[in-house]
Protein backbone atom coordinates (compact mmCIF):
# COMPACT_ATOMS: atom_id res chain seq x y z
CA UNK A 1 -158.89 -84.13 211.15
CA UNK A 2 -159.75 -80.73 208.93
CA UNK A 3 -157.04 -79.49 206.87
CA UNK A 4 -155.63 -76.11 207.19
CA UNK A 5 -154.52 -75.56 203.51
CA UNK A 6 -151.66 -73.40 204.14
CA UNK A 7 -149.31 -72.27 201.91
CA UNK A 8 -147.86 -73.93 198.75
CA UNK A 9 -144.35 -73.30 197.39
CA UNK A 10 -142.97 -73.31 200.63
CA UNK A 11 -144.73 -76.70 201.92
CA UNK A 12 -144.60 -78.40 198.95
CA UNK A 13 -140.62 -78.15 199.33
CA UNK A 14 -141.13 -80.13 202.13
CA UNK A 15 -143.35 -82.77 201.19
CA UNK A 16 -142.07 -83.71 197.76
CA UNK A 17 -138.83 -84.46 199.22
CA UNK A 18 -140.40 -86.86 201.82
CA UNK A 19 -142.08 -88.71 198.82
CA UNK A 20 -139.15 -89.35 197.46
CA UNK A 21 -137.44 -90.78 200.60
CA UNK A 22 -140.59 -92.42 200.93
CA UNK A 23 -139.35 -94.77 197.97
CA UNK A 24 -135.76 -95.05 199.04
CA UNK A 25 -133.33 -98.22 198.96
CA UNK A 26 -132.48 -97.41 202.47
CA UNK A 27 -135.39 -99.11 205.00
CA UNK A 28 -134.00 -96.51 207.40
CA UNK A 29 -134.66 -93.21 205.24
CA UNK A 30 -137.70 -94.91 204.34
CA UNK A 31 -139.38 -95.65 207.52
CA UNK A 32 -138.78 -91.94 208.39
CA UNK A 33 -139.65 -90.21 205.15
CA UNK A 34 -143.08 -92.71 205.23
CA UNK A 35 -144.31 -91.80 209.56
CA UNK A 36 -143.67 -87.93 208.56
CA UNK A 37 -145.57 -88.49 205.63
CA UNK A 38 -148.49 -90.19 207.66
CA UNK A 39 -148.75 -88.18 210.51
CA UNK A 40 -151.66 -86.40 209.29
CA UNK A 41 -150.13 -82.90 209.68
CA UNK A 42 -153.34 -80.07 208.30
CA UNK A 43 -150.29 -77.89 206.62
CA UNK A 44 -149.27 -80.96 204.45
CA UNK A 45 -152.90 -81.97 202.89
CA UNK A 46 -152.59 -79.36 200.29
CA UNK A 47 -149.39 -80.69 198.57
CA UNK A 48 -150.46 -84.56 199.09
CA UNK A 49 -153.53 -84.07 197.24
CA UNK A 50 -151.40 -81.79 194.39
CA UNK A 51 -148.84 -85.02 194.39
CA UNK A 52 -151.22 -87.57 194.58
CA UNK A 53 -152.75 -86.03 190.89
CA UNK A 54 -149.45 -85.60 189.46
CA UNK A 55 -147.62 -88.84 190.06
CA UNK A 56 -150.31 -90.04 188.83
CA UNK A 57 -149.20 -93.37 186.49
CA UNK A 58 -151.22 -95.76 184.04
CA UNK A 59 -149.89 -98.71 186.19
CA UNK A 60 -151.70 -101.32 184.79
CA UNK A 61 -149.69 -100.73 181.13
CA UNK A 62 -146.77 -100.23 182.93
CA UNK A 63 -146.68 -103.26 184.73
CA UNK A 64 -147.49 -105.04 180.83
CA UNK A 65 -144.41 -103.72 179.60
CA UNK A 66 -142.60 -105.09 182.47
CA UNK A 67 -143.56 -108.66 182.09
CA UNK A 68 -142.94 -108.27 177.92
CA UNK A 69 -139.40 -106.97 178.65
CA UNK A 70 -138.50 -109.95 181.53
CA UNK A 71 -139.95 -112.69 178.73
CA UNK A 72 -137.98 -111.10 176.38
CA UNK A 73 -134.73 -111.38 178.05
CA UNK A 74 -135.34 -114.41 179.09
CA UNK A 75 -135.93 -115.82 175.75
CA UNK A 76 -132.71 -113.86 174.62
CA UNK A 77 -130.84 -115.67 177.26
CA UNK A 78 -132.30 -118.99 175.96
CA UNK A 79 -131.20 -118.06 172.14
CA UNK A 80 -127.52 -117.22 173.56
CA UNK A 81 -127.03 -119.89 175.23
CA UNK A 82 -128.29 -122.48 172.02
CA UNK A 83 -125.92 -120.02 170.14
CA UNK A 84 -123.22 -120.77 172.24
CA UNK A 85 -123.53 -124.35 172.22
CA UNK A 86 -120.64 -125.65 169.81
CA UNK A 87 -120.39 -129.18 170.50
CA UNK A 88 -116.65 -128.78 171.58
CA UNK A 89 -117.92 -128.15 175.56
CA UNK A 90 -118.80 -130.95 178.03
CA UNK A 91 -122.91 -130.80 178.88
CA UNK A 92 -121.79 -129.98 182.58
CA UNK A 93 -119.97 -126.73 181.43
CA UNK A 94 -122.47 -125.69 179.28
CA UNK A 95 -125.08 -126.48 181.93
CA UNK A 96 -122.74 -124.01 184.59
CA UNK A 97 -122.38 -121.61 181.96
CA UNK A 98 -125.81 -121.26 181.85
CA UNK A 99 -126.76 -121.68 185.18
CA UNK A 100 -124.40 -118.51 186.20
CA UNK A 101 -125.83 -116.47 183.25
CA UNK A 102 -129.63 -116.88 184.69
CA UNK A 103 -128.14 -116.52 188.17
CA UNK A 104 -126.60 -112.72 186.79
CA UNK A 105 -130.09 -112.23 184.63
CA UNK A 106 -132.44 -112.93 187.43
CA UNK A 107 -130.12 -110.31 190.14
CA UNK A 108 -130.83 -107.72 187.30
CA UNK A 109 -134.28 -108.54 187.10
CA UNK A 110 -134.51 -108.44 190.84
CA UNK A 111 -133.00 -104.82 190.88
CA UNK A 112 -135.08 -103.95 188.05
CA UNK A 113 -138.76 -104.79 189.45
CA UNK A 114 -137.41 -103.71 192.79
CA UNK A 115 -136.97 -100.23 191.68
CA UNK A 116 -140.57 -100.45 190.02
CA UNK A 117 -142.08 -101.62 193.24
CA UNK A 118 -140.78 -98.18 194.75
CA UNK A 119 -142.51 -96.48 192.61
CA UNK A 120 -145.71 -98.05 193.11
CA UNK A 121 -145.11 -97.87 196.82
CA UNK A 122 -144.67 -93.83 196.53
CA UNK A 123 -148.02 -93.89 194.85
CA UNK A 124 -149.55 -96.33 198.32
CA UNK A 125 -148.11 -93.96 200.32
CA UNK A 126 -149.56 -90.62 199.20
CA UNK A 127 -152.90 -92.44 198.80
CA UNK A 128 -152.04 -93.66 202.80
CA UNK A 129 -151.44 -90.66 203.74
CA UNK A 130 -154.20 -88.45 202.32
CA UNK A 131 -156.53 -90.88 203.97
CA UNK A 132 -155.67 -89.66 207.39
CA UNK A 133 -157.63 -86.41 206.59
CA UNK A 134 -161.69 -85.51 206.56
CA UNK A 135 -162.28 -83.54 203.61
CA UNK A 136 -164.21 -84.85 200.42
CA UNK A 137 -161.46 -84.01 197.93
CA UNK A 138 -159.64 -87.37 198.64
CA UNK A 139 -162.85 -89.19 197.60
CA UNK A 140 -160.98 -89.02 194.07
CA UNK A 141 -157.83 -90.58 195.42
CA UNK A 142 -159.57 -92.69 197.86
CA UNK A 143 -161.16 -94.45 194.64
CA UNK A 144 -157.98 -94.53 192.55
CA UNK A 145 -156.23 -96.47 195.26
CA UNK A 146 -159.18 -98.93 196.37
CA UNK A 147 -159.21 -99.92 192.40
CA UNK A 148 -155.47 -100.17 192.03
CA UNK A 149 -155.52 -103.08 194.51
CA UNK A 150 -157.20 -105.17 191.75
CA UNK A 151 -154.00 -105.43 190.17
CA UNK A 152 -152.49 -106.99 193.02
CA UNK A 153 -149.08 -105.66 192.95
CA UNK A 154 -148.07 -105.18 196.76
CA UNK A 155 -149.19 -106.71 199.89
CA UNK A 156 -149.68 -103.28 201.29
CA UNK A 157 -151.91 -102.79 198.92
CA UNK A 158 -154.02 -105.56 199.88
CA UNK A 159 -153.72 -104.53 203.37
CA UNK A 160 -155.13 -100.94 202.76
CA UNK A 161 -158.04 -101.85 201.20
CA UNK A 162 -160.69 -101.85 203.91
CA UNK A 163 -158.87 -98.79 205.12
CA UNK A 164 -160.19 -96.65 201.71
CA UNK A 165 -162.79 -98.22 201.55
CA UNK A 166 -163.75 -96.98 205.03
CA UNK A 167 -163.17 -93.76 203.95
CA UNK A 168 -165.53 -94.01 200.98
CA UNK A 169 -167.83 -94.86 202.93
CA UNK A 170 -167.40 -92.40 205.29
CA UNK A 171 -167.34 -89.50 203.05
CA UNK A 172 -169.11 -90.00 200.19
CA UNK A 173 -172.33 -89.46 202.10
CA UNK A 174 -171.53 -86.04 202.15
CA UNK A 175 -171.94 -85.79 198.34
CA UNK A 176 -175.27 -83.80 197.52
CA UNK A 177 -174.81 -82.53 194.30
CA UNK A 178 -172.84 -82.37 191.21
CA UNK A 179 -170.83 -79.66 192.08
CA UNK A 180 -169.70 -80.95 195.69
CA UNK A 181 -166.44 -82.49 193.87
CA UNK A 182 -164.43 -82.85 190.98
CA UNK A 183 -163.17 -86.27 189.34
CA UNK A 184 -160.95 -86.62 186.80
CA UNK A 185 -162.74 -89.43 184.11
CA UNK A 186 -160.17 -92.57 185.57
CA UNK A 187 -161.78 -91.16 189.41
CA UNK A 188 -165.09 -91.32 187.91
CA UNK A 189 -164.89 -94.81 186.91
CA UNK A 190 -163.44 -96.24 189.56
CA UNK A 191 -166.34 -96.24 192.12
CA UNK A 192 -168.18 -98.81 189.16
CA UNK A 193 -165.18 -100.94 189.25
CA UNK A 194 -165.94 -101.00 193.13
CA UNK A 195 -169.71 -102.34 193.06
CA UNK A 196 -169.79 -105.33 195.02
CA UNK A 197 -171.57 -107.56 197.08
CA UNK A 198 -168.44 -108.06 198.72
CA UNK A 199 -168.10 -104.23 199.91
CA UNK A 200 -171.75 -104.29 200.63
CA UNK A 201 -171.18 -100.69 203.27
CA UNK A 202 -169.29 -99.52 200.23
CA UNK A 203 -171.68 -100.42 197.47
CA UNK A 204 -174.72 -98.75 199.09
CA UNK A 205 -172.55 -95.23 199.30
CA UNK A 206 -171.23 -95.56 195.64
CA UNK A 207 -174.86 -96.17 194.30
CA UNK A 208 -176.29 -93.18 196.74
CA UNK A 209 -173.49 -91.14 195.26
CA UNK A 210 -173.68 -92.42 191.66
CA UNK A 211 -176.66 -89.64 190.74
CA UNK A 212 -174.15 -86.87 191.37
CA UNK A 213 -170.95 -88.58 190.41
CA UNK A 214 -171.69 -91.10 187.55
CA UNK A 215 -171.00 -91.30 184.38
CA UNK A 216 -172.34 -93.24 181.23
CA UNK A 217 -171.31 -96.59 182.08
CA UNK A 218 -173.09 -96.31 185.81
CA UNK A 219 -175.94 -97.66 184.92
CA UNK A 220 -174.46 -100.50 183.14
CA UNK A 221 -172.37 -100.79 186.72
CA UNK A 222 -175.32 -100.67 188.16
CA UNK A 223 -177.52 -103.52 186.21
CA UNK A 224 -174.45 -105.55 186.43
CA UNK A 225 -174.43 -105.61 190.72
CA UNK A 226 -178.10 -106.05 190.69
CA UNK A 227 -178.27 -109.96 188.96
CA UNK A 228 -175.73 -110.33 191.33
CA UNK A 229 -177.74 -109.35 194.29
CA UNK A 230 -181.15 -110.20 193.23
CA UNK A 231 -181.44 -113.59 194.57
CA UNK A 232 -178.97 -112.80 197.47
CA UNK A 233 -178.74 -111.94 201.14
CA UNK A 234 -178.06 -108.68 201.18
CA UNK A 235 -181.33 -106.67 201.01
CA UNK A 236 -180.47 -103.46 202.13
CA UNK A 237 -177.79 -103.77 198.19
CA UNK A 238 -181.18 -104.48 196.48
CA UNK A 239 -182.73 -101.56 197.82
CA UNK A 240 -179.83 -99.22 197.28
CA UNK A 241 -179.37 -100.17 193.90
CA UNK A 242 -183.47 -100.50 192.89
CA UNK A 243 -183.09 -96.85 193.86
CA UNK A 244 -180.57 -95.37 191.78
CA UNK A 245 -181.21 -97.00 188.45
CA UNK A 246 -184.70 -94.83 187.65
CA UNK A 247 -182.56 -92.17 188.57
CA UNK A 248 -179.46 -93.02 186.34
CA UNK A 249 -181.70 -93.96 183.73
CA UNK A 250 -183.55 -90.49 184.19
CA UNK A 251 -180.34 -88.49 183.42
């Protein structure tokens, strides 16, 4: 489906409001915000692709800080609880003491990586939703969200990752020179990130669109998938990537 590109203020009042329902505690308001949001209207591509970019989050430091701050607490609740231990108390109220502090620590904790989750589900689905449409601009997103899966943080996720990568393969293709698209430097390394010779489909497209869309570490990308493929099945890899190194290395 093309995208009409309509107007901005007025749409993006829409959409952004629908992103945020999108990562609401209510399933109902949720489920509603999230088919509007996928239902590949032209008029909305303009303000998905403007969200996508700015909600754009360094996840993987983000979710570090979150696992420092849980084993924190949880060693604070360890220290209060030795703290707390005076001698005077019977081991099986000291043992319930504890066992309803954790109980109250872990609800919190609960609450706390639930609302994180959201988040990272409003980032799934703008990158959901922008697939729906057949323009090469979402190449950029497309990449950003078939890397983010690495880290594992949602089942959906995992679930939507032949579904970009489909898209990758289906569009970059139609990349035939430098100035087809724009990547930010994170979009640019993604597709090396995505060389496999598990995505073999997606491979081939990355290393045909590598001349146009690389950057410096490419090549090194590039050297790196082809010990894996040299003594492997997949042919049709080897020739893809025998072809773009002279040409990375000619750069």
């Amino acid at each position: 489906m093309e995208p009409t590109g309509l107007n901005s203020n007025q749409l993006d009042l829409e959409v952004r409001p629908l992103l945020d329902q999108s990562a609401s505690l209510f399933p109902s308001k949720r489920k509603a915000a999230v088919e509007k949001l996928l239902s590949g209207k032209p008029e909305y591509f303009e303000s998905l692709l403007r969200l996508f970019n700015t909600e754009r989050k360094v996840k993987s430091k983000k979710s570090t800080r979150v696992h420092y701050s849980i084993d924190l607490l949880l060693m604070s609740a360890a220290c209060w609880a030795a703290f707390h231990f005076d001698g005077t108390k019977t081991i099986l109220s000291i043992i319930g003491t504890t066992l309803i502090f954790y109980s109250m620590l872990c609800m919190i904790i609960r609450v706390i990586i639930r609302f994180i989750l959201l988040d990272f589900e409003k980032h799934h689905t703008l990158a959901k939703a922008l697939s729906m449409y057949d323009d090469i601009r979402i190449i950029g997103p497309m990449a950003e969200a078939f890397h983010f899966d690495n880290h594992k943080l949602s089942r959906q996720w995992k679930q939507s990752e032949y579904q970009y990568a489909q898209v990758l393969v289906k569009l970059l293709p139609r990349i035939t020179s430098e100035n087809d698209i724009e990547l930010t430097s994170h979009q640019v390394d993604c597709p090396n990130r995505a060389l496999s010779d598990n995505y073999a489909d997606l491979s081939i497209a990355i290393l045909n669109a590598l001349p146009y869309i690389g950057n410096n570490d490419s090549l090194r990308a590039v050297n790196k998938l082809f010990r894996r493929v040299i003594l492997g099945q997949r042919r049709d890899v080897l020739s893809a990537v025998t072809a773009c190194i002279p040409v990375l290395e000619a750069r």
